[in-house]
C-alpha atoms as a PDB file:
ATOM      1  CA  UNK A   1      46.628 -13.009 108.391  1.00  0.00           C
ATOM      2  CA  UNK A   2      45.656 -16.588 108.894  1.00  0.00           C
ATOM      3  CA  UNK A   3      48.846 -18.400 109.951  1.00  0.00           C
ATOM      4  CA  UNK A   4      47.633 -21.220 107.319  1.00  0.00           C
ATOM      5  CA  UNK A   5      48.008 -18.603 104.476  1.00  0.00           C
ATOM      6  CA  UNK A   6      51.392 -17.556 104.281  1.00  0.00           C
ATOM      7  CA  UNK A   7      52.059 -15.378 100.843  1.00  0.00           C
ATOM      8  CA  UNK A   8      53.284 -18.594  98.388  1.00  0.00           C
ATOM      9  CA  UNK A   9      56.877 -16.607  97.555  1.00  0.00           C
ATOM     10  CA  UNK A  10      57.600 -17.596 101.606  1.00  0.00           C
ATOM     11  CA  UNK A  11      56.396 -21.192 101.337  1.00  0.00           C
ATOM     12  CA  UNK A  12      58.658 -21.769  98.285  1.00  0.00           C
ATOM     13  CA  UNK A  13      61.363 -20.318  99.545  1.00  0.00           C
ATOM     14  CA  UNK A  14      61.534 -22.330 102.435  1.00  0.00           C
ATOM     15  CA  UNK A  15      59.500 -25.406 101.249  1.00  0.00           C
ATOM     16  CA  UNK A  16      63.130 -27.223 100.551  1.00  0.00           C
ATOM     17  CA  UNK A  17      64.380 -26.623 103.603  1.00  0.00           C
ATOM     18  CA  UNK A  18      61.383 -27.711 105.617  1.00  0.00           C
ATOM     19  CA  UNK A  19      60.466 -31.175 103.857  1.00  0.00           C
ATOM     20  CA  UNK A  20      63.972 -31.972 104.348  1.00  0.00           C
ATOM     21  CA  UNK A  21      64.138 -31.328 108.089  1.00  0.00           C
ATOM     22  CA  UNK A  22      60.333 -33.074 108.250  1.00  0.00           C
ATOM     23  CA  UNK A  23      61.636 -36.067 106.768  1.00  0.00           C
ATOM     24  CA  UNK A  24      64.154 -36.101 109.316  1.00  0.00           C
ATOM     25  CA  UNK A  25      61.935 -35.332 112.144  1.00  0.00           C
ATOM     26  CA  UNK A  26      59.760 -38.170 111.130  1.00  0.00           C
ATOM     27  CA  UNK A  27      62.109 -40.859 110.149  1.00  0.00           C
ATOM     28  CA  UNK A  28      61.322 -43.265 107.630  1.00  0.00           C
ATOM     29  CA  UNK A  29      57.791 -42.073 106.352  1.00  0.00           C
ATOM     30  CA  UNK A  30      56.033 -41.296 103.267  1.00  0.00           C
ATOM     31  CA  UNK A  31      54.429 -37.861 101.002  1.00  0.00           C
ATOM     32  CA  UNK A  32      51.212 -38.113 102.910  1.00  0.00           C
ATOM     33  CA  UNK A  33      53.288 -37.868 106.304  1.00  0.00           C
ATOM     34  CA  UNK A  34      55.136 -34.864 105.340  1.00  0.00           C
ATOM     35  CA  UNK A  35      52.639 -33.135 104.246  1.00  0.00           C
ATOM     36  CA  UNK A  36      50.598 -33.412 107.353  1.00  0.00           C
ATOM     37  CA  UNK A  37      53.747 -32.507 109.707  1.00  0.00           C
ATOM     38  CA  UNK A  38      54.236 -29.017 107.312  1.00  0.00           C
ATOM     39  CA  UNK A  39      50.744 -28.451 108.036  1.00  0.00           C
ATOM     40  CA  UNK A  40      50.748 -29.217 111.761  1.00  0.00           C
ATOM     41  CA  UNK A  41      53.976 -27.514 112.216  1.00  0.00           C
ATOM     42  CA  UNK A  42      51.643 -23.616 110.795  1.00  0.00           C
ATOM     43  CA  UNK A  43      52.770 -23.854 107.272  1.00  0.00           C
ATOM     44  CA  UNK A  44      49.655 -24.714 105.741  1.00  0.00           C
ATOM     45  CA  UNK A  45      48.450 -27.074 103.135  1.00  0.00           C
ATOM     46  CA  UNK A  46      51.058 -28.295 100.783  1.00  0.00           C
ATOM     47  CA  UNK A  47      49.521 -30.232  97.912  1.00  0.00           C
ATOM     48  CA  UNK A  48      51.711 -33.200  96.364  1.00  0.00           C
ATOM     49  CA  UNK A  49      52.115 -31.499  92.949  1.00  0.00           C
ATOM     50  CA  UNK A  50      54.317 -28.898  95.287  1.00  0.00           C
ATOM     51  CA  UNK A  51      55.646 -31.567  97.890  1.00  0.00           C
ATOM     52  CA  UNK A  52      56.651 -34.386  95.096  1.00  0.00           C
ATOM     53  CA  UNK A  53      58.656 -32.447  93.031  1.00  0.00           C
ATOM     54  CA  UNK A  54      60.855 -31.241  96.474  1.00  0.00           C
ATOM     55  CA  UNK A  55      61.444 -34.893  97.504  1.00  0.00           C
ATOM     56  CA  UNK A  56      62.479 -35.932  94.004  1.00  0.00           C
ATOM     57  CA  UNK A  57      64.912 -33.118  93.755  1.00  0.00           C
ATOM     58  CA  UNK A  58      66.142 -33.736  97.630  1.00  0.00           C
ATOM     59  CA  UNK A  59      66.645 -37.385  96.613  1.00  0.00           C
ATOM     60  CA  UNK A  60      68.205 -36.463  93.264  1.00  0.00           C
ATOM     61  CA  UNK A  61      70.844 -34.196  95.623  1.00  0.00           C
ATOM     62  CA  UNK A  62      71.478 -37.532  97.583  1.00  0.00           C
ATOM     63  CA  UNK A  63      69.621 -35.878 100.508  1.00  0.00           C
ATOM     64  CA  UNK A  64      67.398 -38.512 100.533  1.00  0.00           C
ATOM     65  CA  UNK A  65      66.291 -41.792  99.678  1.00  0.00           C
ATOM     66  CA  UNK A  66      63.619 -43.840  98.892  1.00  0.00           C
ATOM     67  CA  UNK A  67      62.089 -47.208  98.394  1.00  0.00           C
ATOM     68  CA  UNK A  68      58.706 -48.868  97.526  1.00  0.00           C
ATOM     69  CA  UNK A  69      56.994 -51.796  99.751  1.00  0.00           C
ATOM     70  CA  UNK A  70      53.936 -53.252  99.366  1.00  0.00           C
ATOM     71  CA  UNK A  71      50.737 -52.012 100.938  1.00  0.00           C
ATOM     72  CA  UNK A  72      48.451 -53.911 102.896  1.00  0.00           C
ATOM     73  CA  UNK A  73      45.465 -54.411 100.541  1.00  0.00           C
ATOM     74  CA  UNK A  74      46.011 -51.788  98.538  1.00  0.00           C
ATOM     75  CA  UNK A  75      48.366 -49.974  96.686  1.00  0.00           C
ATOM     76  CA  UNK A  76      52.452 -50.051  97.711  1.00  0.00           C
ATOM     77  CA  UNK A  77      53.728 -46.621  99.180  1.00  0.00           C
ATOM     78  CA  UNK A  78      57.015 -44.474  98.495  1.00  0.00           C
ATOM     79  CA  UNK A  79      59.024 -44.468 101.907  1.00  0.00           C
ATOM     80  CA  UNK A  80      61.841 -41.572 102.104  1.00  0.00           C
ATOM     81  CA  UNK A  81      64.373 -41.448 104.517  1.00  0.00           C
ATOM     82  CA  UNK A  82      67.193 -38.729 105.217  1.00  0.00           C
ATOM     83  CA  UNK A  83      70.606 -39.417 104.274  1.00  0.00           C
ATOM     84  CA  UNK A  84      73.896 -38.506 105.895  1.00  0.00           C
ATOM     85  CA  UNK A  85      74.212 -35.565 103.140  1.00  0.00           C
ATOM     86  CA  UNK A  86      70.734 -34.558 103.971  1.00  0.00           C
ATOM     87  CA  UNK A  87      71.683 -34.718 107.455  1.00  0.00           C
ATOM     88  CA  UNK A  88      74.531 -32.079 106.691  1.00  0.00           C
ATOM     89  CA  UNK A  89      72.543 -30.059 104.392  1.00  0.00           C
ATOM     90  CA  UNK A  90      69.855 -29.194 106.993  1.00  0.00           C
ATOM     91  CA  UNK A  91      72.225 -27.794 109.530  1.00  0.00           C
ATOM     92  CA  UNK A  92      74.148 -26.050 107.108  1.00  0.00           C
ATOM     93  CA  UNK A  93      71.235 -24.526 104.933  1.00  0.00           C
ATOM     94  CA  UNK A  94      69.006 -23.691 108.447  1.00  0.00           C
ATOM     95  CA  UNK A  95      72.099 -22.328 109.717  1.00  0.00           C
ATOM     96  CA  UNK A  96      72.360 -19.770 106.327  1.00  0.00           C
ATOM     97  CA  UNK A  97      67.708 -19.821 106.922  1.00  0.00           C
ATOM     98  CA  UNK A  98      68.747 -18.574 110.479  1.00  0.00           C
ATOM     99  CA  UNK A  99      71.468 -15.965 109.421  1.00  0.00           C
ATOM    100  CA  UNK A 100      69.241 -14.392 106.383  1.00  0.00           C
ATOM    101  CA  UNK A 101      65.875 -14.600 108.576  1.00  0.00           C
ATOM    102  CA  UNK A 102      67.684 -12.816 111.420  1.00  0.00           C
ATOM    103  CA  UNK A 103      69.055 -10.074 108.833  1.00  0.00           C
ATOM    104  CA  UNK A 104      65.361  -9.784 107.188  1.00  0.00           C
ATOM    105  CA  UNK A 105      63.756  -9.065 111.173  1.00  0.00           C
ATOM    106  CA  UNK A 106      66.239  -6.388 111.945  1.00  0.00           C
ATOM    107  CA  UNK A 107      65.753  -4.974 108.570  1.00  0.00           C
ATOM    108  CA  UNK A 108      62.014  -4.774 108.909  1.00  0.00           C
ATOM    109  CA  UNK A 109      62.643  -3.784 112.829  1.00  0.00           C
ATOM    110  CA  UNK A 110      64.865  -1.141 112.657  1.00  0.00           C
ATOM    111  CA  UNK A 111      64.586   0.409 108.611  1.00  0.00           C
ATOM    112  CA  UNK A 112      67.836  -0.390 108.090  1.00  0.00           C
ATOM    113  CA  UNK A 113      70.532  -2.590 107.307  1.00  0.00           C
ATOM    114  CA  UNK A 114      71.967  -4.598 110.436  1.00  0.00           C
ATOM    115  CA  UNK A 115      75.039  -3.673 111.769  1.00  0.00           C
ATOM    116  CA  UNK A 116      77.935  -6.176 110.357  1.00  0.00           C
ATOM    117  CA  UNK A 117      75.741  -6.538 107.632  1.00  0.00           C
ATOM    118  CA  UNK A 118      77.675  -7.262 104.249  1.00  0.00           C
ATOM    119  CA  UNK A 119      74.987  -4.862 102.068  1.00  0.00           C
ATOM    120  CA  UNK A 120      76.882  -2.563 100.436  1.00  0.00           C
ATOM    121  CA  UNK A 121      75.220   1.115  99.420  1.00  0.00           C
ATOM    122  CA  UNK A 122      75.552   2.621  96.475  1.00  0.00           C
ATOM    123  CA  UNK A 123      75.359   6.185  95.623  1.00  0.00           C
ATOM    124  CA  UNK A 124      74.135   7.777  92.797  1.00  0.00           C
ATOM    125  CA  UNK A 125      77.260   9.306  91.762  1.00  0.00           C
ATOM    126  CA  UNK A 126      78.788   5.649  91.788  1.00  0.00           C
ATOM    127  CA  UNK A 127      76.157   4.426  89.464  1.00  0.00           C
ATOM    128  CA  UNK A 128      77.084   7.193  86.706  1.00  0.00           C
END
Protein backbone atom coordinates (compact mmCIF):
# COMPACT_ATOMS: atom_id res chain seq x y z
CA UNK A 1 0.00 0.00 0.00
CA UNK A 2 1.07 3.46 -0.95
CA UNK A 3 1.61 5.33 2.33
CA UNK A 4 -0.40 8.32 0.49
CA UNK A 5 -3.51 6.01 0.31
CA UNK A 6 -4.53 5.17 3.61
CA UNK A 7 -8.24 3.37 3.58
CA UNK A 8 -10.55 6.86 4.14
CA UNK A 9 -12.34 5.16 7.52
CA UNK A 10 -8.45 5.79 9.08
CA UNK A 11 -8.08 9.33 7.73
CA UNK A 12 -11.47 10.32 9.25
CA UNK A 13 -10.97 8.90 12.21
CA UNK A 14 -7.99 10.63 12.95
CA UNK A 15 -8.39 13.69 10.60
CA UNK A 16 -9.65 15.76 13.94
CA UNK A 17 -7.02 14.94 15.84
CA UNK A 18 -4.31 15.67 13.32
CA UNK A 19 -5.46 19.23 11.93
CA UNK A 20 -5.65 20.17 15.43
CA UNK A 21 -2.12 19.18 16.43
CA UNK A 22 -0.97 20.69 12.70
CA UNK A 23 -2.37 23.88 13.55
CA UNK A 24 -0.43 23.81 16.56
CA UNK A 25 2.71 22.65 15.04
CA UNK A 26 2.49 25.45 12.61
CA UNK A 27 1.32 28.35 14.60
CA UNK A 28 -0.71 30.94 13.20
CA UNK A 29 -1.32 29.68 9.52
CA UNK A 30 -4.03 29.11 7.16
CA UNK A 31 -6.24 25.83 5.21
CA UNK A 32 -3.68 25.72 2.48
CA UNK A 33 -0.85 25.27 5.25
CA UNK A 34 -2.49 22.47 6.94
CA UNK A 35 -3.20 20.72 4.32
CA UNK A 36 0.28 20.59 3.00
CA UNK A 37 1.80 19.64 6.61
CA UNK A 38 -1.00 16.42 6.68
CA UNK A 39 0.39 15.60 3.45
CA UNK A 40 4.09 16.01 4.24
CA UNK A 41 3.66 14.45 7.54
CA UNK A 42 2.37 10.58 5.08
CA UNK A 43 -1.26 11.22 5.40
CA UNK A 44 -2.00 12.05 2.00
CA UNK A 45 -4.02 14.58 0.18
CA UNK A 46 -6.74 16.16 2.18
CA UNK A 47 -8.99 18.27 -0.01
CA UNK A 48 -10.66 21.49 1.70
CA UNK A 49 -14.24 20.14 1.40
CA UNK A 50 -12.71 17.45 4.14
CA UNK A 51 -10.18 19.93 5.92
CA UNK A 52 -12.82 23.05 6.20
CA UNK A 53 -15.45 21.43 7.77
CA UNK A 54 -12.71 20.02 10.70
CA UNK A 55 -11.45 23.58 11.38
CA UNK A 56 -14.96 25.01 11.60
CA UNK A 57 -16.02 22.36 14.01
CA UNK A 58 -12.45 22.68 16.03
CA UNK A 59 -13.17 26.43 16.18
CA UNK A 60 -16.85 25.91 17.00
CA UNK A 61 -15.36 23.58 20.17
CA UNK A 62 -13.24 26.74 21.10
CA UNK A 63 -10.18 24.72 19.98
CA UNK A 64 -9.40 27.21 17.74
CA UNK A 65 -9.65 30.50 16.37
CA UNK A 66 -9.63 32.46 13.52
CA UNK A 67 -9.43 35.78 11.81
CA UNK A 68 -9.38 37.33 8.27
CA UNK A 69 -6.55 39.93 6.99
CA UNK A 70 -6.12 41.25 3.88
CA UNK A 71 -4.04 39.70 1.14
CA UNK A 72 -1.45 41.28 -0.72
CA UNK A 73 -3.04 41.84 -4.16
CA UNK A 74 -5.38 39.45 -3.98
CA UNK A 75 -7.87 37.95 -2.03
CA UNK A 76 -7.74 38.15 2.17
CA UNK A 77 -6.95 34.67 3.85
CA UNK A 78 -8.54 32.78 6.97
CA UNK A 79 -5.65 32.55 9.68
CA UNK A 80 -6.37 29.81 12.56
CA UNK A 81 -4.58 29.59 15.56
CA UNK A 82 -4.78 26.97 18.55
CA UNK A 83 -6.36 27.93 21.65
CA UNK A 84 -5.58 27.05 25.24
CA UNK A 85 -8.63 24.40 25.05
CA UNK A 86 -7.19 23.14 21.87
CA UNK A 87 -3.99 23.01 23.55
CA UNK A 88 -5.62 20.62 26.24
CA UNK A 89 -7.64 18.72 23.86
CA UNK A 90 -4.63 17.47 21.84
CA UNK A 91 -2.81 15.96 24.75
CA UNK A 92 -5.76 14.56 26.15
CA UNK A 93 -7.41 13.10 22.88
CA UNK A 94 -3.61 11.81 21.50
CA UNK A 95 -3.18 10.51 24.84
CA UNK A 96 -6.79 8.30 24.44
CA UNK A 97 -5.22 8.04 20.03
CA UNK A 98 -2.11 6.52 21.85
CA UNK A 99 -4.00 4.17 24.36
CA UNK A 100 -6.64 2.78 21.58
CA UNK A 101 -3.76 2.60 18.76
CA UNK A 102 -1.57 0.65 21.21
CA UNK A 103 -4.67 -1.76 22.07
CA UNK A 104 -5.51 -2.08 18.11
CA UNK A 105 -1.37 -3.27 17.44
CA UNK A 106 -1.43 -5.87 20.12
CA UNK A 107 -4.75 -6.98 18.95
CA UNK A 108 -3.64 -7.41 15.38
CA UNK A 109 -0.08 -8.73 16.88
CA UNK A 110 -0.99 -11.22 19.10
CA UNK A 111 -5.03 -12.39 17.99
CA UNK A 112 -6.14 -11.38 21.02
CA UNK A 113 -7.25 -8.97 23.41
CA UNK A 114 -4.31 -7.19 25.43
CA UNK A 115 -3.76 -8.08 28.75
CA UNK A 116 -5.49 -5.30 31.19
CA UNK A 117 -7.63 -4.80 28.44
CA UNK A 118 -11.26 -3.65 29.57
CA UNK A 119 -13.05 -5.97 26.54
CA UNK A 120 -15.28 -8.00 28.11
CA UNK A 121 -16.30 -11.65 26.38
CA UNK A 122 -19.39 -12.85 26.12
CA UNK A 123 -20.55 -16.32 25.85
CA UNK A 124 -23.20 -17.70 24.10
CA UNK A 125 -25.03 -18.95 26.97
CA UNK A 126 -24.95 -15.24 28.35
CA UNK A 127 -26.51 -13.94 25.23
CA UNK A 128 -29.68 -16.38 25.63
Amino acid sequence: MDDDSWPTSWTRAALELCVLAAVEDLGTTHGYQVARHLQKSGLGEVKGGTLYPVLTRLEEQGFTSTRWVEGLGGPGRKLVEITEAGRAARRERQQDWNRWTGRVGALLAAGRPPENSTVRSTTIEETR
